[in-house]
PDB file of N, CA and C in Angstrom:
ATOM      1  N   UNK A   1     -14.771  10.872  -5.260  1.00  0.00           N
ATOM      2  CA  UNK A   1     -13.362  10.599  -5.163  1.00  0.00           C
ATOM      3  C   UNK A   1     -12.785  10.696  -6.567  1.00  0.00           C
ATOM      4  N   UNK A   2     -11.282  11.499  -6.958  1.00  0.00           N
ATOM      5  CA  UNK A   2     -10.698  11.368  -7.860  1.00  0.00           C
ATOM      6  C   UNK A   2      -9.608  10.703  -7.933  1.00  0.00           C
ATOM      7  N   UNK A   3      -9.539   9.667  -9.161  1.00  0.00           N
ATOM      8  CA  UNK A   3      -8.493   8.744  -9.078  1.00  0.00           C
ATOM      9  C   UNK A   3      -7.972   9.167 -10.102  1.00  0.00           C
ATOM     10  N   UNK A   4      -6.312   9.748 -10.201  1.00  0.00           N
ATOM     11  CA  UNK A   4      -5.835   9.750 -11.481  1.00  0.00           C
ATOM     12  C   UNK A   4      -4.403   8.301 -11.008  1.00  0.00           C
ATOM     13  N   UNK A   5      -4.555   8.046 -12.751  1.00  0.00           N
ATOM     14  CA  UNK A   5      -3.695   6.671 -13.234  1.00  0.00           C
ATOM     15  C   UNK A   5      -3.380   6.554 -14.126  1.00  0.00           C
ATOM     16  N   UNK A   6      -2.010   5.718 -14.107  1.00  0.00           N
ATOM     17  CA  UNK A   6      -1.018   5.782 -15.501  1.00  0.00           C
ATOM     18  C   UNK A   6      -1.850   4.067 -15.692  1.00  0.00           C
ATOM     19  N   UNK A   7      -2.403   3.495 -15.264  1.00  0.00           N
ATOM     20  CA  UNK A   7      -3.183   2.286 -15.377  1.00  0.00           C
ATOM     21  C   UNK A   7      -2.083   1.161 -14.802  1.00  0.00           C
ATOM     22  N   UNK A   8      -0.736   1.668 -14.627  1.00  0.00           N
ATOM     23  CA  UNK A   8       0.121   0.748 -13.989  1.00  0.00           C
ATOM     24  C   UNK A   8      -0.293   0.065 -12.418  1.00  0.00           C
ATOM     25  N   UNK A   9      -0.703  -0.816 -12.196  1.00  0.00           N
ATOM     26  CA  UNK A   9      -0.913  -1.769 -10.797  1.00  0.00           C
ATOM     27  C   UNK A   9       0.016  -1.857  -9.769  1.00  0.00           C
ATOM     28  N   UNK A  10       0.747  -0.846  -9.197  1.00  0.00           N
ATOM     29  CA  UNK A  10       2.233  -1.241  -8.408  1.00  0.00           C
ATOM     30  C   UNK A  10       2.342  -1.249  -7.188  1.00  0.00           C
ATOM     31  N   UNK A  11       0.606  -1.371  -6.675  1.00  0.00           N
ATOM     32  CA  UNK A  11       0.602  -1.745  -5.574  1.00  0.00           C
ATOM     33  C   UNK A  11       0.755  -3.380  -5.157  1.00  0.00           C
ATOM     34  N   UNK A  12       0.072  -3.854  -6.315  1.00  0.00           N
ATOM     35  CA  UNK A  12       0.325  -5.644  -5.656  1.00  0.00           C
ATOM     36  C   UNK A  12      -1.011  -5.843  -4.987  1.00  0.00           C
ATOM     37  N   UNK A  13      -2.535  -4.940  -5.887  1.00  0.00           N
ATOM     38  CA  UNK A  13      -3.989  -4.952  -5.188  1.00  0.00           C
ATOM     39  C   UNK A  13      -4.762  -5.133  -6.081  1.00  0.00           C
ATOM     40  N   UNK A  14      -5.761  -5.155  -6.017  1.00  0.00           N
ATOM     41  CA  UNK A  14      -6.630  -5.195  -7.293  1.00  0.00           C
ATOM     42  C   UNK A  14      -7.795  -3.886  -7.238  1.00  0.00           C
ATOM     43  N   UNK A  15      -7.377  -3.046  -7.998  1.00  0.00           N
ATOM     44  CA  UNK A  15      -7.696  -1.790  -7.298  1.00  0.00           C
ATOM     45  C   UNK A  15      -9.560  -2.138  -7.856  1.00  0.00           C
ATOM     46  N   UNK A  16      -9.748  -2.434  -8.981  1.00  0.00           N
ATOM     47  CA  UNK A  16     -11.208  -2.889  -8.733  1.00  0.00           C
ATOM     48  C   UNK A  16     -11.997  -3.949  -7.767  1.00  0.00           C
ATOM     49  N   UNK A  17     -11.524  -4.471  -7.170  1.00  0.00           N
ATOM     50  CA  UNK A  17     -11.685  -5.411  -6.189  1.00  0.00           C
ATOM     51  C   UNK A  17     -12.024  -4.134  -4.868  1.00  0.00           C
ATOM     52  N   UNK A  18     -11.207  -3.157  -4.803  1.00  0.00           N
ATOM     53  CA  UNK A  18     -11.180  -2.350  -4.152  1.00  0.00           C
ATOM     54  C   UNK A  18     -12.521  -1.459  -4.250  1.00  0.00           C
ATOM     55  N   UNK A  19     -12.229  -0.824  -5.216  1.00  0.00           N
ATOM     56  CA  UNK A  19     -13.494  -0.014  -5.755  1.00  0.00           C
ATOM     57  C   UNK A  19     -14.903  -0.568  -5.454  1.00  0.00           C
ATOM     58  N   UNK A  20     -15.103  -1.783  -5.331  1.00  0.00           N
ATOM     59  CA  UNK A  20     -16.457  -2.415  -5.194  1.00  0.00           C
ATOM     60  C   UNK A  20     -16.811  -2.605  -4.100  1.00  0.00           C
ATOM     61  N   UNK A  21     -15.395  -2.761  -3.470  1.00  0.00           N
ATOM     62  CA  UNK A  21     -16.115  -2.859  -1.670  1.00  0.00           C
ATOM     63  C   UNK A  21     -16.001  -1.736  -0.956  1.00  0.00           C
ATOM     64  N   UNK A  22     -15.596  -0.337  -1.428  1.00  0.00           N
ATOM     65  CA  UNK A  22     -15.465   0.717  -0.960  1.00  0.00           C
ATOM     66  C   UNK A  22     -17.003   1.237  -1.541  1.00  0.00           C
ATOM     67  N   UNK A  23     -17.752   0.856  -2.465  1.00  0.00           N
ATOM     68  CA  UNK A  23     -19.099   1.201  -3.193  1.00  0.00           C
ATOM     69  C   UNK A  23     -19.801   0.348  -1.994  1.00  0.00           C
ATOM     70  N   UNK A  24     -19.792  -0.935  -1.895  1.00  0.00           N
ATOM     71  CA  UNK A  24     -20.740  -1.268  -0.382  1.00  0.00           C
ATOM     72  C   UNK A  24     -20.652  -0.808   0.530  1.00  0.00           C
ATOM     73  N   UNK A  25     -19.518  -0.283   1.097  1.00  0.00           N
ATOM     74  CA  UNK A  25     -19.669   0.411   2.488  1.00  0.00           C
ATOM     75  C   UNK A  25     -19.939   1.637   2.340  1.00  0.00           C
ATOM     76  N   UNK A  26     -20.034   2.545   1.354  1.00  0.00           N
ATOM     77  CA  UNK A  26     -20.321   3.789   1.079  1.00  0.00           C
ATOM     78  C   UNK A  26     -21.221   3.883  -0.529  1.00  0.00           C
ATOM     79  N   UNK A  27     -22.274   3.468  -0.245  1.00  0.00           N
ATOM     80  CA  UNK A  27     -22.983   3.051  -0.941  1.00  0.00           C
ATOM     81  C   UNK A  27     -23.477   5.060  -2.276  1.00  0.00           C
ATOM     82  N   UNK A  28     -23.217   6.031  -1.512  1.00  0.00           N
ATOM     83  CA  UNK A  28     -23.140   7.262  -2.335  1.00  0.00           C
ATOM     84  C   UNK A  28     -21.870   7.555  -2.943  1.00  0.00           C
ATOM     85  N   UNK A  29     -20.673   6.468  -2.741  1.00  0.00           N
ATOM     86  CA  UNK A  29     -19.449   6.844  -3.285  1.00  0.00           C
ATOM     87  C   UNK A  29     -19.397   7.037  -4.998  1.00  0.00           C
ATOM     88  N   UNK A  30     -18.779   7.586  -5.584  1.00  0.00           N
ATOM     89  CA  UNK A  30     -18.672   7.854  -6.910  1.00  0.00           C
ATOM     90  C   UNK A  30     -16.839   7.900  -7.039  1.00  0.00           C
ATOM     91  N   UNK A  31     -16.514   7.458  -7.890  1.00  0.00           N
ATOM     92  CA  UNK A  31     -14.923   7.525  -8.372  1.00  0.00           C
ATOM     93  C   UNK A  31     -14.679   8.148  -9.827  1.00  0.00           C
ATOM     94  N   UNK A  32     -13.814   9.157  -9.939  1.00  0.00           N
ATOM     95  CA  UNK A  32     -14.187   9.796 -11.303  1.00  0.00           C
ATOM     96  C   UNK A  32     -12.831   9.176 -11.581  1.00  0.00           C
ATOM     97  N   UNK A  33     -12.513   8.703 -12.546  1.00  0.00           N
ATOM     98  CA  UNK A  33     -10.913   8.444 -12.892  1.00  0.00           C
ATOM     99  C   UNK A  33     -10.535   9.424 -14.109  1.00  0.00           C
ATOM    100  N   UNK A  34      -9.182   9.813 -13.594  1.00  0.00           N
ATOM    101  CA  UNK A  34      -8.302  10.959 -14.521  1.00  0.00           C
ATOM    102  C   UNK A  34      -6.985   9.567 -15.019  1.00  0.00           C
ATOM    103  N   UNK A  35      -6.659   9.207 -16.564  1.00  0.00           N
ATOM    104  CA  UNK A  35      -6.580   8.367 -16.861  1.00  0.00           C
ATOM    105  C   UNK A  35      -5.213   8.665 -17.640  1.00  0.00           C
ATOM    106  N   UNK A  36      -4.607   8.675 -17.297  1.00  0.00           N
ATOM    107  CA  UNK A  36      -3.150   9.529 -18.176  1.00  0.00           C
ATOM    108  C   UNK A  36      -2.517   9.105 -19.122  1.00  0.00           C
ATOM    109  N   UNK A  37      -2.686   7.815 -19.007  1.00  0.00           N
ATOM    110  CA  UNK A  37      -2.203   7.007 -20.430  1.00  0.00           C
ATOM    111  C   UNK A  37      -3.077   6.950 -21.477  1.00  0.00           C
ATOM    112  N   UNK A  38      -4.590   7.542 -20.914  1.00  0.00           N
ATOM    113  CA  UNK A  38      -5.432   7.444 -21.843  1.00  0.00           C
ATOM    114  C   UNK A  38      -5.934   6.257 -23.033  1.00  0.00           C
ATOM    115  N   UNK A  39      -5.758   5.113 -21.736  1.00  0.00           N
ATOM    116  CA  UNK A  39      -6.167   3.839 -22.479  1.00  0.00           C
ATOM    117  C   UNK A  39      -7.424   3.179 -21.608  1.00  0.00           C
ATOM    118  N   UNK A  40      -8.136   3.926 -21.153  1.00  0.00           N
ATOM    119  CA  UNK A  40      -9.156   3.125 -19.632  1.00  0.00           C
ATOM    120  C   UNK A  40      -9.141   2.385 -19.063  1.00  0.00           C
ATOM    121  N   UNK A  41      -7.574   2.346 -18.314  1.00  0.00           N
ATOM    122  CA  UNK A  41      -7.606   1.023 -17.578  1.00  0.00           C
ATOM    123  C   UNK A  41      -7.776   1.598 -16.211  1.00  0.00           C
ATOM    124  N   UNK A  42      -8.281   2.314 -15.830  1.00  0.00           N
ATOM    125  CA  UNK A  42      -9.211   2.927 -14.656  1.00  0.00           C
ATOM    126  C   UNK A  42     -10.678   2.625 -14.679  1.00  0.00           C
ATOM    127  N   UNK A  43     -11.102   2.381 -15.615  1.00  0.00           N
ATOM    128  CA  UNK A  43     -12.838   1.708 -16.284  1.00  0.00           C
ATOM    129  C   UNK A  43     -13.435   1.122 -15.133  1.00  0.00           C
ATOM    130  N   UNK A  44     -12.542   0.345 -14.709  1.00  0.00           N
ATOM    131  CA  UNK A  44     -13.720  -0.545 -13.793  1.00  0.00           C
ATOM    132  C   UNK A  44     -13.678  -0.061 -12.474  1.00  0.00           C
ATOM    133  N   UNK A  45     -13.092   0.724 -11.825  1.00  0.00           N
ATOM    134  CA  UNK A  45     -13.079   1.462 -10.804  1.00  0.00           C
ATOM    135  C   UNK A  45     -14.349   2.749 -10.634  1.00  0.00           C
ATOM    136  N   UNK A  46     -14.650   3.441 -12.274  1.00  0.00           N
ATOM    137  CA  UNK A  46     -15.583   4.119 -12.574  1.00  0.00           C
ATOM    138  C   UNK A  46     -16.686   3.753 -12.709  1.00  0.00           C
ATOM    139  N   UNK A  47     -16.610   2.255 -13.330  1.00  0.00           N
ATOM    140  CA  UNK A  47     -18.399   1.545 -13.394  1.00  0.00           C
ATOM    141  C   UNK A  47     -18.527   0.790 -12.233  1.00  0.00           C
ATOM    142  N   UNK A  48     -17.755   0.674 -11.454  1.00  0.00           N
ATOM    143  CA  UNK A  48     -18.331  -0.239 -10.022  1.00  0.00           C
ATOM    144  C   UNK A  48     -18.561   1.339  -9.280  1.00  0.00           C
ATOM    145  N   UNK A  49     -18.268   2.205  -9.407  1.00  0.00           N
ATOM    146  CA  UNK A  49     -18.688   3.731  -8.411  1.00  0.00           C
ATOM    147  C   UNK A  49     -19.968   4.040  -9.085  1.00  0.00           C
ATOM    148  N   UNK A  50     -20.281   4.266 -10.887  1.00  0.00           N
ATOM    149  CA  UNK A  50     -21.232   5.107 -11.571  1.00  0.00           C
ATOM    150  C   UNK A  50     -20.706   6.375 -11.527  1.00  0.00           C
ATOM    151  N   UNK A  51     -19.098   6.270 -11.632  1.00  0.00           N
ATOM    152  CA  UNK A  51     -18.001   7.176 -12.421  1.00  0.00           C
ATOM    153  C   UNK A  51     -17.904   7.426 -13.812  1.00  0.00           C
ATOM    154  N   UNK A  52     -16.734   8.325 -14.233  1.00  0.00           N
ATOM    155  CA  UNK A  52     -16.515   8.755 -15.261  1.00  0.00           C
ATOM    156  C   UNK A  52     -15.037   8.217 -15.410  1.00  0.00           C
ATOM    157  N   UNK A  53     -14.888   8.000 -16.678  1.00  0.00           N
ATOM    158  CA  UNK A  53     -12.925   7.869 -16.961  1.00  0.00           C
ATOM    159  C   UNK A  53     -12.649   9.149 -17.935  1.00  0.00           C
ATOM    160  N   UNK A  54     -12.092  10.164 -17.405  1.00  0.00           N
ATOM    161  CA  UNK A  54     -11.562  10.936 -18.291  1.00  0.00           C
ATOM    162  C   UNK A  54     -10.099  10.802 -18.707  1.00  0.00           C
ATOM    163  N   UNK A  55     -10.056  10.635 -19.998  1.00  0.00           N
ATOM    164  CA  UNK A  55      -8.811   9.962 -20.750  1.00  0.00           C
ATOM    165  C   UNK A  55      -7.961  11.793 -21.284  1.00  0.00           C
ATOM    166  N   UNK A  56      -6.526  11.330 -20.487  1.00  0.00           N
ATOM    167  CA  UNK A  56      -5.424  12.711 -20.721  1.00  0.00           C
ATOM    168  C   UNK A  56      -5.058  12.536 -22.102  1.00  0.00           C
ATOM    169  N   UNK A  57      -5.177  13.606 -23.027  1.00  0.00           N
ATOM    170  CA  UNK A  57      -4.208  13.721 -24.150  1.00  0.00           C
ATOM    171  C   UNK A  57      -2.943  14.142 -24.182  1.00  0.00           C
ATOM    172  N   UNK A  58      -2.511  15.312 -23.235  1.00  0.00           N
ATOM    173  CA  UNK A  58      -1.449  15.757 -23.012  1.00  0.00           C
ATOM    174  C   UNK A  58      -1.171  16.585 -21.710  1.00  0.00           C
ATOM    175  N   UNK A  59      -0.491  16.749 -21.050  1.00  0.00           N
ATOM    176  CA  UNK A  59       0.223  16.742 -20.169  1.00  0.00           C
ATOM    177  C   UNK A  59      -0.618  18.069 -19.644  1.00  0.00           C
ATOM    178  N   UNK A  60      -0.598  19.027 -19.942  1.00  0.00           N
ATOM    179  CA  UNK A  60      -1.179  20.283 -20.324  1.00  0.00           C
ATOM    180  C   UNK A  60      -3.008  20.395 -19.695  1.00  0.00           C
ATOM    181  N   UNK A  61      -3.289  19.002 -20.013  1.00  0.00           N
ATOM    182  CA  UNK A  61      -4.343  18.852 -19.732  1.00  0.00           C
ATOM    183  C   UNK A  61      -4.905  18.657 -17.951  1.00  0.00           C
ATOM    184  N   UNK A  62      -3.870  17.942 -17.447  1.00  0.00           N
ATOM    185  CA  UNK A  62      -4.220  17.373 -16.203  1.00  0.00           C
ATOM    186  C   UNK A  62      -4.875  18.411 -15.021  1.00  0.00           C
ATOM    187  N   UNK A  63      -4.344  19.874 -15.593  1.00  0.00           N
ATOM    188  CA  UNK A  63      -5.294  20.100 -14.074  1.00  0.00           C
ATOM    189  C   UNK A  63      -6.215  20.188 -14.564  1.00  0.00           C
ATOM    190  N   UNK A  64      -6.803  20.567 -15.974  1.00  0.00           N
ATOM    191  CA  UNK A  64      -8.418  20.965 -16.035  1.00  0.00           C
ATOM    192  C   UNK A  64      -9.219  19.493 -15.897  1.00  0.00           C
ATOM    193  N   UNK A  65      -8.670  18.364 -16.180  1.00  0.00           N
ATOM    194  CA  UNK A  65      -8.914  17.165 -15.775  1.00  0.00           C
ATOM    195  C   UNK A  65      -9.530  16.815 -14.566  1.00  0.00           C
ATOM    196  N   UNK A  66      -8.564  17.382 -13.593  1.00  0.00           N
ATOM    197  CA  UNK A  66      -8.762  16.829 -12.134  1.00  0.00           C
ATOM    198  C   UNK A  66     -10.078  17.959 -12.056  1.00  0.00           C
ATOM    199  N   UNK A  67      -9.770  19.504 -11.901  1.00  0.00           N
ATOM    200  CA  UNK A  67     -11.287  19.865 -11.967  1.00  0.00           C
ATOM    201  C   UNK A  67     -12.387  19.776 -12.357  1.00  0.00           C
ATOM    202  N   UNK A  68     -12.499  18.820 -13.528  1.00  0.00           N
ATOM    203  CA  UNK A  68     -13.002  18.580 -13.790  1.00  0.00           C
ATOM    204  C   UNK A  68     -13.819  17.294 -13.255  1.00  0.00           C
ATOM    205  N   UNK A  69     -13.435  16.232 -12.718  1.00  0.00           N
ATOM    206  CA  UNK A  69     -13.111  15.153 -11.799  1.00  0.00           C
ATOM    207  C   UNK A  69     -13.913  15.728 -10.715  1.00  0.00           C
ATOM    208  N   UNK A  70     -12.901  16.180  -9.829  1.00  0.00           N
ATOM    209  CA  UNK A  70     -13.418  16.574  -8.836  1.00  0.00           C
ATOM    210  C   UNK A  70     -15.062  17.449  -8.911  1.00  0.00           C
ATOM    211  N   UNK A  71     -14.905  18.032 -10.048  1.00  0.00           N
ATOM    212  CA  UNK A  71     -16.743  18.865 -10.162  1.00  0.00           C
ATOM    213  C   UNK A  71     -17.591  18.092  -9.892  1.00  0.00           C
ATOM    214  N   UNK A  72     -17.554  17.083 -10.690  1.00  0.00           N
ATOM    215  CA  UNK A  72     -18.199  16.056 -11.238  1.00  0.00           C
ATOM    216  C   UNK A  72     -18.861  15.600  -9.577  1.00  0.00           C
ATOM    217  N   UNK A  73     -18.543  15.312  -8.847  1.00  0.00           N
ATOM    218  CA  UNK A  73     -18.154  14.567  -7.495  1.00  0.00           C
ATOM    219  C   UNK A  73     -19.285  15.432  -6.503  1.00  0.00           C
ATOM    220  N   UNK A  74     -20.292  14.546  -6.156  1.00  0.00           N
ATOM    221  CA  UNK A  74     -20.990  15.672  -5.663  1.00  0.00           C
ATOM    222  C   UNK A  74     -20.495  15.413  -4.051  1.00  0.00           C
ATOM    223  N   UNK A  75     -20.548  16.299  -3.384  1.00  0.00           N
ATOM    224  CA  UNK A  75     -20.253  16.772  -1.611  1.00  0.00           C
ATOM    225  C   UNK A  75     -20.931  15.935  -0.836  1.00  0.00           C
ATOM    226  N   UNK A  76     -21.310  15.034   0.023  1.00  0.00           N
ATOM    227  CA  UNK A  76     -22.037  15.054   0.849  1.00  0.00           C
ATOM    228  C   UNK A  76     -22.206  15.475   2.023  1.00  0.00           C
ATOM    229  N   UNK A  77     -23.293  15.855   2.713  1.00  0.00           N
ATOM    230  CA  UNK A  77     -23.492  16.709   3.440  1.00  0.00           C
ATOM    231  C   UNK A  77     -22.043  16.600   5.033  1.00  0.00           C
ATOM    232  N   UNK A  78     -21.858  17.587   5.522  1.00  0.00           N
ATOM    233  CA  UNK A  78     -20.739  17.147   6.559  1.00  0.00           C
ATOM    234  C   UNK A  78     -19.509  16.951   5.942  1.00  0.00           C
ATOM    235  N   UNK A  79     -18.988  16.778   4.835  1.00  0.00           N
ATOM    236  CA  UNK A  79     -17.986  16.879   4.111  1.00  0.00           C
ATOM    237  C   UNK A  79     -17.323  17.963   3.605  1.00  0.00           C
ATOM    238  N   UNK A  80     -17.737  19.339   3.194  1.00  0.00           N
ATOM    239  CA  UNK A  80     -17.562  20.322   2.815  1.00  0.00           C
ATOM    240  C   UNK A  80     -16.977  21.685   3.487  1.00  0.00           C
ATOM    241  N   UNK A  81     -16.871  22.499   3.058  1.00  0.00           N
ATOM    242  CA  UNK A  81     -16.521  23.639   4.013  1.00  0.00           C
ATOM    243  C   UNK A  81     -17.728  24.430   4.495  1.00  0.00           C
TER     244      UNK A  81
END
């Protein structure tokens, strides 16, 4: 799964709270975070998966980001094309 984030919270959730119980019920889940403010406040969403935080420098950057993200992310079987 790719999560990109300005690290702003505006759901009113605790998105790591989230991340950890989405890792128990899908115990092969991985979360790569694309991080746009480039301060890691996506971090704990990536270490409760055994993700990555890739931090944006500029704007310019974001799609090779997300492909990058998304590479990262391996398929599991039945998921794919």
């Amino acid at each position: 799964m790719v999560v990109v984030t300005d690290g702003e919270n505006s759901c009113d959730g605790d998105p790591c709270a989230a991340a950890r119980a989405l890792k128990a019920a899908k115990p092969k889940l991985t979360i790569n975070v694309v991080d746009v403010n480039g301060l890691g406040e996506g971090r704990c969403m990536a270490d409760a998966t055994g993700g990555r935080v890739l931090p944006m420098r500029s704007a310019a950057e974001l799609p090779e980001l997300i492909r990058k993200a998304s590479g990262e992310t391996p398929v599991p079987p039945g998921c794919g094309p």
